[in-house]
PDB file of N, CA and C in Angstrom:
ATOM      1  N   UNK A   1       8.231   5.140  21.046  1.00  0.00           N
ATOM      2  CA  UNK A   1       9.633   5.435  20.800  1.00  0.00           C
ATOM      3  C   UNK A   1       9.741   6.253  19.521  1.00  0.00           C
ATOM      4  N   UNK A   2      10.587   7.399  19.774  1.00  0.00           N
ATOM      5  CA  UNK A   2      10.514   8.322  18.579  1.00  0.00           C
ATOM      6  C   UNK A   2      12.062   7.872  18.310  1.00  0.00           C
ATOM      7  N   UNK A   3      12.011   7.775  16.408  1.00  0.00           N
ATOM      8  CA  UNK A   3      13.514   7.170  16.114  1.00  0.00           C
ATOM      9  C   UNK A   3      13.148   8.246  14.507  1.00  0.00           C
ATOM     10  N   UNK A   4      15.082   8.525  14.530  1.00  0.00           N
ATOM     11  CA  UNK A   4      15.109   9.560  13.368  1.00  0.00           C
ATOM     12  C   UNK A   4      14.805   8.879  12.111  1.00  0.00           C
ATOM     13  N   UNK A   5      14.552   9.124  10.943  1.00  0.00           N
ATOM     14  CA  UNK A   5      14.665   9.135   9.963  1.00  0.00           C
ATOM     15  C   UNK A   5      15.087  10.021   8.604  1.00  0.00           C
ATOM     16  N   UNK A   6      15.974   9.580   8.044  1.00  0.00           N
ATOM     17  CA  UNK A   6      16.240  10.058   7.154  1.00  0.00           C
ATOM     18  C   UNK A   6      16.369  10.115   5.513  1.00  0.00           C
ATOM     19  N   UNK A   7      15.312  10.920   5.056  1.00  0.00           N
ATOM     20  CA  UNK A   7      14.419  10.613   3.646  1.00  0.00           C
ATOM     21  C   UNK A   7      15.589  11.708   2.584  1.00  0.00           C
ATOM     22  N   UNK A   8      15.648  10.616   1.455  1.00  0.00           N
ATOM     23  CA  UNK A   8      16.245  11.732   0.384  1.00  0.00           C
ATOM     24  C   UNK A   8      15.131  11.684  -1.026  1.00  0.00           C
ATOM     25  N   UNK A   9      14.800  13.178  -1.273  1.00  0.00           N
ATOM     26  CA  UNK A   9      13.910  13.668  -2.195  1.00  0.00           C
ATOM     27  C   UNK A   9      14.642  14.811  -2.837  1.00  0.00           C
ATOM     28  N   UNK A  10      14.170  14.643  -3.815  1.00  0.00           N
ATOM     29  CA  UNK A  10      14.268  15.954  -5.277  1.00  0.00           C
ATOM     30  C   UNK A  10      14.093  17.439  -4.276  1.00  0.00           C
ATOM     31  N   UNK A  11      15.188  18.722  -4.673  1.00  0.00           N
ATOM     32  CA  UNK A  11      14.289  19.720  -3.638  1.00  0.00           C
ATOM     33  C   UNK A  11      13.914  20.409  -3.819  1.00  0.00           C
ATOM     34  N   UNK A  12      12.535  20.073  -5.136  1.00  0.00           N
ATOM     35  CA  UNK A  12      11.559  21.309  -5.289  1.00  0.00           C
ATOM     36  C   UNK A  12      10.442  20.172  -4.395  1.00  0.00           C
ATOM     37  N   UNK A  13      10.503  18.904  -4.506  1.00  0.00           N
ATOM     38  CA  UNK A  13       9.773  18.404  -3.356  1.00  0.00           C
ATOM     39  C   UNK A  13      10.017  18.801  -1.685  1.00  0.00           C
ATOM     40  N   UNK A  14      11.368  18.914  -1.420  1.00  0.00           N
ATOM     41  CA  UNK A  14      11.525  19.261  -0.400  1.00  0.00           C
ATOM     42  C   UNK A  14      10.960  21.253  -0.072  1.00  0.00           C
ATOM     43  N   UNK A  15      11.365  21.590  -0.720  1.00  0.00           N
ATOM     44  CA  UNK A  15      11.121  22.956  -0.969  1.00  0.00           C
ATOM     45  C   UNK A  15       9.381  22.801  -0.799  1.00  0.00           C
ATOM     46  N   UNK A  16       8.469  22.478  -1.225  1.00  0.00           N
ATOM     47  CA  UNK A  16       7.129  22.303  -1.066  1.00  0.00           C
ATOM     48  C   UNK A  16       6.637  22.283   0.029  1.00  0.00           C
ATOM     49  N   UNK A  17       7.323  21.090   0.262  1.00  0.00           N
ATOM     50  CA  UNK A  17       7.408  20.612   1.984  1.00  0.00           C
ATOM     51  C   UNK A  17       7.216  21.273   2.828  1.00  0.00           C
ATOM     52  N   UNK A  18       8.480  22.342   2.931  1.00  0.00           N
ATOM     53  CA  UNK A  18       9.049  23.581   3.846  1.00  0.00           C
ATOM     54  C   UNK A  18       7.695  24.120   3.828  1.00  0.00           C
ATOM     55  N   UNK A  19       7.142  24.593   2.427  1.00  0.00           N
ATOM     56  CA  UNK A  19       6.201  26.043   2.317  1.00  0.00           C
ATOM     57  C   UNK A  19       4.668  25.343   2.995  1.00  0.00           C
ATOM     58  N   UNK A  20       4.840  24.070   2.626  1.00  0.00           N
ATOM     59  CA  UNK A  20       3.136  23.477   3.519  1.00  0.00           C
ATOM     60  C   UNK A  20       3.265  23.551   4.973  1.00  0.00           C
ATOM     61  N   UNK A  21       4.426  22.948   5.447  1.00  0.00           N
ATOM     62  CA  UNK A  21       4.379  22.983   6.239  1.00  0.00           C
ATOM     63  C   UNK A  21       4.403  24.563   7.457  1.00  0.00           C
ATOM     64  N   UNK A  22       5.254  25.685   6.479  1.00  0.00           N
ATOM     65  CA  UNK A  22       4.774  27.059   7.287  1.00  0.00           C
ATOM     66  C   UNK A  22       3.176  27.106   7.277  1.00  0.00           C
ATOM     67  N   UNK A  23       2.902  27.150   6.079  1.00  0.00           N
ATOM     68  CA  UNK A  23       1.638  27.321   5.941  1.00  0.00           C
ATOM     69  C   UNK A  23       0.813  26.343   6.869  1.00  0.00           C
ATOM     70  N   UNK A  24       0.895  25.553   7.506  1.00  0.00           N
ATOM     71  CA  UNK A  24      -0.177  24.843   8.240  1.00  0.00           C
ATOM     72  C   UNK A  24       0.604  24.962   9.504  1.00  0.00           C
ATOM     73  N   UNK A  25       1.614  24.970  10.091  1.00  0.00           N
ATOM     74  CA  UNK A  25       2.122  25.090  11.199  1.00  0.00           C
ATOM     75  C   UNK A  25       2.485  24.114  11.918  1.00  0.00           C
ATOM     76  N   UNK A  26       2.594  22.709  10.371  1.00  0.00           N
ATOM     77  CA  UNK A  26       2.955  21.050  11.234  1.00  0.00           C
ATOM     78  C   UNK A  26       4.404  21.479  10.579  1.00  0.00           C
ATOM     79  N   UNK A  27       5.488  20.547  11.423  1.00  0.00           N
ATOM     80  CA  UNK A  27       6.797  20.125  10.837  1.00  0.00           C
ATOM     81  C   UNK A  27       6.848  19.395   9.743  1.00  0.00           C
ATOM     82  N   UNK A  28       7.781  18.974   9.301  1.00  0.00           N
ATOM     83  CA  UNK A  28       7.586  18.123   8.032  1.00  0.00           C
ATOM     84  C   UNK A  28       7.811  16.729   8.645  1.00  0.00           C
ATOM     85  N   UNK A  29       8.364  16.373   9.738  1.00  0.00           N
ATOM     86  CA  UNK A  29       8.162  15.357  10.267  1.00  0.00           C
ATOM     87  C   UNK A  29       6.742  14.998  10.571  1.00  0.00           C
ATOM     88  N   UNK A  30       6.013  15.822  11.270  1.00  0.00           N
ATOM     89  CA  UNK A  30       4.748  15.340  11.597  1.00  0.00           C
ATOM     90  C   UNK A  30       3.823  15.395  10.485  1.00  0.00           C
ATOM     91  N   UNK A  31       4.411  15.850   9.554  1.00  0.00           N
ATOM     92  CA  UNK A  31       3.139  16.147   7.587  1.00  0.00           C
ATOM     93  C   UNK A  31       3.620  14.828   7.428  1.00  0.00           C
ATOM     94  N   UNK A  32       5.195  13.782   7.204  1.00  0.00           N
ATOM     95  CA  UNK A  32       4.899  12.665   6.933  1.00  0.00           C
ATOM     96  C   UNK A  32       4.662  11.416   7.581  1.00  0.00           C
ATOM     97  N   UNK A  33       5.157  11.891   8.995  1.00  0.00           N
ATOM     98  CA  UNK A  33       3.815  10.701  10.028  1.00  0.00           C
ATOM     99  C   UNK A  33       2.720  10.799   9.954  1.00  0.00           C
ATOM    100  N   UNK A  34       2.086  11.918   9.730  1.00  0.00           N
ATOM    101  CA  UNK A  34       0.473  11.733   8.981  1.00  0.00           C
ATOM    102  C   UNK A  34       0.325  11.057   7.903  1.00  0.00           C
ATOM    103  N   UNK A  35       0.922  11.149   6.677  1.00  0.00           N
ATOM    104  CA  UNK A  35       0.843  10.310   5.847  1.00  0.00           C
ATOM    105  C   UNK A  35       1.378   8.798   5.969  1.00  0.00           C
ATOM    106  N   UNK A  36       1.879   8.629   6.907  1.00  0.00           N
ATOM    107  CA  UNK A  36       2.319   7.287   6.783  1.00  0.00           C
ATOM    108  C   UNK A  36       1.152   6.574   7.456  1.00  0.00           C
ATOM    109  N   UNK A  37       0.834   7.510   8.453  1.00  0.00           N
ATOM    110  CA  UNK A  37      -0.660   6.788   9.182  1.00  0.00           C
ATOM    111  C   UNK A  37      -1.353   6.457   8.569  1.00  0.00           C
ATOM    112  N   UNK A  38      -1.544   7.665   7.726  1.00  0.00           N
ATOM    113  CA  UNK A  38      -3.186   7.454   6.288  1.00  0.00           C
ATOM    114  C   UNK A  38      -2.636   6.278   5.389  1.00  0.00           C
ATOM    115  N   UNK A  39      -1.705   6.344   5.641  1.00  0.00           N
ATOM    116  CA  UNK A  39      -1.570   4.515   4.418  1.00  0.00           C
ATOM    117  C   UNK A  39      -1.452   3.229   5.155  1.00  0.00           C
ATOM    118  N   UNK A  40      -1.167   3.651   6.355  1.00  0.00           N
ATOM    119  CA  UNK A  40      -1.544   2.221   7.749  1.00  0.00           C
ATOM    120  C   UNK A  40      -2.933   1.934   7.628  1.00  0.00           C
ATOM    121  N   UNK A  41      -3.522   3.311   8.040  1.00  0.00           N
ATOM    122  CA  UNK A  41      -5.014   3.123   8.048  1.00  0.00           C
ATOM    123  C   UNK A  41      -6.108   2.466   7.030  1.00  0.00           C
ATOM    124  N   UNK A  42      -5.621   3.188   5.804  1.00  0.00           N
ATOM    125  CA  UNK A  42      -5.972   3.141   4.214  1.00  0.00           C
ATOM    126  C   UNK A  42      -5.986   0.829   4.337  1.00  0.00           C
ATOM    127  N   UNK A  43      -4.537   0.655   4.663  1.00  0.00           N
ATOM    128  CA  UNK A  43      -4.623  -0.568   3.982  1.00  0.00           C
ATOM    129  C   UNK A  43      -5.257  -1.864   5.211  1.00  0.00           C
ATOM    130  N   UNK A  44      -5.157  -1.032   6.215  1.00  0.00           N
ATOM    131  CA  UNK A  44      -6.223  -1.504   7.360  1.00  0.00           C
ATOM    132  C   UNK A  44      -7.590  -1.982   7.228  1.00  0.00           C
ATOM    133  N   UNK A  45      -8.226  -0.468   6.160  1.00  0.00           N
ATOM    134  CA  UNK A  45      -9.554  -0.881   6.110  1.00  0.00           C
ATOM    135  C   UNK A  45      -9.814  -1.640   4.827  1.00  0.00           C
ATOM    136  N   UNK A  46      -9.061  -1.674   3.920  1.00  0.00           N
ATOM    137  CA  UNK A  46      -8.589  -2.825   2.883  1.00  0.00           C
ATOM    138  C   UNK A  46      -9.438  -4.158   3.347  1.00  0.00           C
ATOM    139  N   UNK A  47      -8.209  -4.485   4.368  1.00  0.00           N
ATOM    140  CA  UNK A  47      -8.311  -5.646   4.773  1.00  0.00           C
ATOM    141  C   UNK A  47      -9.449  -6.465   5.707  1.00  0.00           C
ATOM    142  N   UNK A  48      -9.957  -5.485   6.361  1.00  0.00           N
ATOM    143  CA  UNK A  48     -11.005  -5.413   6.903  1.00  0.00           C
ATOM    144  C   UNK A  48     -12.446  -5.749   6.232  1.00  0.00           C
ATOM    145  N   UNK A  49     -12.231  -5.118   4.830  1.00  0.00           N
ATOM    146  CA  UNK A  49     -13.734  -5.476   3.957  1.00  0.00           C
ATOM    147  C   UNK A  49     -13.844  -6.908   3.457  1.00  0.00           C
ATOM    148  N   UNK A  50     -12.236  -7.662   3.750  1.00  0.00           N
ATOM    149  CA  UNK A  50     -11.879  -8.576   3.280  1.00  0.00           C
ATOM    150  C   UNK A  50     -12.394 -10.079   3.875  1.00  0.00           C
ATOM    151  N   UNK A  51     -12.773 -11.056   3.294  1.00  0.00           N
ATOM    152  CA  UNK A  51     -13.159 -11.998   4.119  1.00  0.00           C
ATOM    153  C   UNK A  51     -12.644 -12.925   4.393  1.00  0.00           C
ATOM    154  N   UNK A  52     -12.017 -14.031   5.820  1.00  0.00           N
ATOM    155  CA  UNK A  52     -10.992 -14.569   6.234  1.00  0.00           C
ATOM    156  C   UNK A  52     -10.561 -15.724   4.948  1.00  0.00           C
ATOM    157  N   UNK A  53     -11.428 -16.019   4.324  1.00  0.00           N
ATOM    158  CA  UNK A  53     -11.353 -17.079   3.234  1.00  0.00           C
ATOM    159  C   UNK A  53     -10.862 -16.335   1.982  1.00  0.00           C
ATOM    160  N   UNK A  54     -11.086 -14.820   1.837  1.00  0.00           N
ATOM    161  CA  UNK A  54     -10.361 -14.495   0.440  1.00  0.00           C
ATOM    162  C   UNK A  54      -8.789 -13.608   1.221  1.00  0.00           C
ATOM    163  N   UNK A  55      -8.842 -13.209   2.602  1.00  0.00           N
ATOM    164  CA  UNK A  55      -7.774 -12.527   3.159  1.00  0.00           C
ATOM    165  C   UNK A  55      -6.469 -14.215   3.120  1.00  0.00           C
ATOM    166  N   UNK A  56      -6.702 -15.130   2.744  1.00  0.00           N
ATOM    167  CA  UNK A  56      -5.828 -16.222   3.202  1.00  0.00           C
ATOM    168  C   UNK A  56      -5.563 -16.183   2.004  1.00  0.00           C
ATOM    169  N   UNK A  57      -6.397 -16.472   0.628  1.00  0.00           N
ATOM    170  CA  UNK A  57      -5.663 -16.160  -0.709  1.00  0.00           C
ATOM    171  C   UNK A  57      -5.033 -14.969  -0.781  1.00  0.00           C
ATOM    172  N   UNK A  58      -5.395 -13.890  -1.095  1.00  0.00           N
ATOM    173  CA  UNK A  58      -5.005 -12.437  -1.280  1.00  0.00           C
ATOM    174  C   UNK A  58      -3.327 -13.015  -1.722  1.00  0.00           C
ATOM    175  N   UNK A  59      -2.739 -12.911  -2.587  1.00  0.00           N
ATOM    176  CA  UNK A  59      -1.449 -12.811  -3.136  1.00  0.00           C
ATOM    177  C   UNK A  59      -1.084 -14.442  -3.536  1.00  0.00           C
ATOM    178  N   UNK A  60      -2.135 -15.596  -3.709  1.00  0.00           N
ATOM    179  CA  UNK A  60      -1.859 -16.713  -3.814  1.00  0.00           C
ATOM    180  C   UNK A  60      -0.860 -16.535  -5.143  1.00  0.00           C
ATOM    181  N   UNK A  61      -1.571 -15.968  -6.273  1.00  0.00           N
ATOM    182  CA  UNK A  61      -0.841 -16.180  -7.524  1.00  0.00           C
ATOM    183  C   UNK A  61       0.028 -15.087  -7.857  1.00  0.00           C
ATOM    184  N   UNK A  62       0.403 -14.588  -6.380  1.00  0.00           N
ATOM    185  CA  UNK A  62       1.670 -13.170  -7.418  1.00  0.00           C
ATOM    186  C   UNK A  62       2.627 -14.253  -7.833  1.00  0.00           C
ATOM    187  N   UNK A  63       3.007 -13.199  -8.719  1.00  0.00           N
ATOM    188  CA  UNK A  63       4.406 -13.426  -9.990  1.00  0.00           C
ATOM    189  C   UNK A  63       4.228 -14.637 -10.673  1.00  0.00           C
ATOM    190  N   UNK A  64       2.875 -15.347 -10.680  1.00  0.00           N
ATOM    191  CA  UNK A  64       2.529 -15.851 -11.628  1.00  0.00           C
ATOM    192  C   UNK A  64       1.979 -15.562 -12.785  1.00  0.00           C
ATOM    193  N   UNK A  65       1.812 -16.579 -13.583  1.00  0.00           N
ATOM    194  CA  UNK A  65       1.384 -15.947 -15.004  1.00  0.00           C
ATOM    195  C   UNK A  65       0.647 -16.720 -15.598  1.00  0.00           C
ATOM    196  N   UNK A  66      -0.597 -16.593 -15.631  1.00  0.00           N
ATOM    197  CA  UNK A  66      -2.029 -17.467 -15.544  1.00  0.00           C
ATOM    198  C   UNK A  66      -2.909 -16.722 -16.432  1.00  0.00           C
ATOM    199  N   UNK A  67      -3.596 -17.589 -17.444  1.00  0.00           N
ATOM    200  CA  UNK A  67      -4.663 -16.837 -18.265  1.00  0.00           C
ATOM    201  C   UNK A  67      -5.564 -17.615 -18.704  1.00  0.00           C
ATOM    202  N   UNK A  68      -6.725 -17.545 -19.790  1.00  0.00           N
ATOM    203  CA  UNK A  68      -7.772 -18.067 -19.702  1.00  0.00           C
ATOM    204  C   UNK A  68      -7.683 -19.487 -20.380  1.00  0.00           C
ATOM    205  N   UNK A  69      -6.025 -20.213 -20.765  1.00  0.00           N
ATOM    206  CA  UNK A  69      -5.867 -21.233 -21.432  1.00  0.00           C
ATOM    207  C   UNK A  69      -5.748 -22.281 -19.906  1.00  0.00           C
ATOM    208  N   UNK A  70      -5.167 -21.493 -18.765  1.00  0.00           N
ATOM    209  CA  UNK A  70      -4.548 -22.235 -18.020  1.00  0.00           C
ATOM    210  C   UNK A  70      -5.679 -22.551 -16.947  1.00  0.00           C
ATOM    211  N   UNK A  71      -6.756 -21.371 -17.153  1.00  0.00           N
ATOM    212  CA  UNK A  71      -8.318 -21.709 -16.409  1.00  0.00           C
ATOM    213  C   UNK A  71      -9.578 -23.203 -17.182  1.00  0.00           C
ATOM    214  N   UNK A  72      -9.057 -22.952 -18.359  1.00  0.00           N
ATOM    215  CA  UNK A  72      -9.924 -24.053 -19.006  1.00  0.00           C
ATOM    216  C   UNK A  72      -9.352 -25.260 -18.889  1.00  0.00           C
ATOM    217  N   UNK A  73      -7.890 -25.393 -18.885  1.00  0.00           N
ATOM    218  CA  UNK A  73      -7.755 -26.832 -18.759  1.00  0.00           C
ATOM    219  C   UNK A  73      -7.865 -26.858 -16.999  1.00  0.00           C
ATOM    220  N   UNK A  74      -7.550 -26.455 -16.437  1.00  0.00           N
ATOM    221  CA  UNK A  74      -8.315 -26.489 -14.690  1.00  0.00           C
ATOM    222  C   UNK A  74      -9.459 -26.986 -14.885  1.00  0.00           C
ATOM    223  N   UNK A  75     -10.308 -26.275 -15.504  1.00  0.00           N
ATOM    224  CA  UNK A  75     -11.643 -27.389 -15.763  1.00  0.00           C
ATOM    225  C   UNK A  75     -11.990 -28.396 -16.499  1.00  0.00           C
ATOM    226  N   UNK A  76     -11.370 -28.235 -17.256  1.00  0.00           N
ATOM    227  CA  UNK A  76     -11.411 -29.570 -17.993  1.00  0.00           C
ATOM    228  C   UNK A  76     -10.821 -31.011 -16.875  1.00  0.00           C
ATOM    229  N   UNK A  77      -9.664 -30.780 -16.431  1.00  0.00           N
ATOM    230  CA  UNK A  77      -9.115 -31.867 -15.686  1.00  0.00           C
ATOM    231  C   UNK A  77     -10.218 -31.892 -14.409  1.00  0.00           C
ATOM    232  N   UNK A  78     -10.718 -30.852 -14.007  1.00  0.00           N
ATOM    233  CA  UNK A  78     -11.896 -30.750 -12.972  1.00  0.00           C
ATOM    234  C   UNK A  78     -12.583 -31.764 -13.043  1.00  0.00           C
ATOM    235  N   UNK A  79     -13.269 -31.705 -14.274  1.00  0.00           N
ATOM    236  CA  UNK A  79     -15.040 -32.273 -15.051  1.00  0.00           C
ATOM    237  C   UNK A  79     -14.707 -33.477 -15.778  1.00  0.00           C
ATOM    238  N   UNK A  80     -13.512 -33.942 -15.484  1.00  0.00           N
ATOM    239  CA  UNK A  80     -13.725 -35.445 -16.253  1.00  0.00           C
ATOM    240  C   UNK A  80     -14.296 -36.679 -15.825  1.00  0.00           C
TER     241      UNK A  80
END
């Protein structure tokens, strides 16, 4: 299913756009479905190198705020 989109950019970016895209002979639609692919793909193979035991952590501690005071007493309460 092809569905429109509509992107707002600066237009010496857009202007760029235009001139790559004469120059290669893709639309600018299809220059940024290529790129959107290459960052599907990109974070595909990310995940892939990843192993099911560290892919299940992967983001355990976002927006936390953890440092090497809060690792030592972890061990300390560990090793008693």
């Amino acid at each position: 299913m092809i569905t429109k989109l509509t992107l707002r950019m600066d237009d010496h970016l857009i202007e760029s756009a235009k001139a790559y895209s004469s120059q290669t002979g893709k639309s600018v639609s299809r220059i940024v479905a290529d790129l959107f692919e290459i960052i599907k793909n990109e974070k595909i193979k990310r995940e892939e190198n990843l192993t099911p035991t560290v892919r299940s952590l992967k983001g355990i501690f976002k927006g936390k705020q953890l440092d090497k005071k809060d690792y030592r007493k972890y061990l300390e309460e560990k090793h008693r």
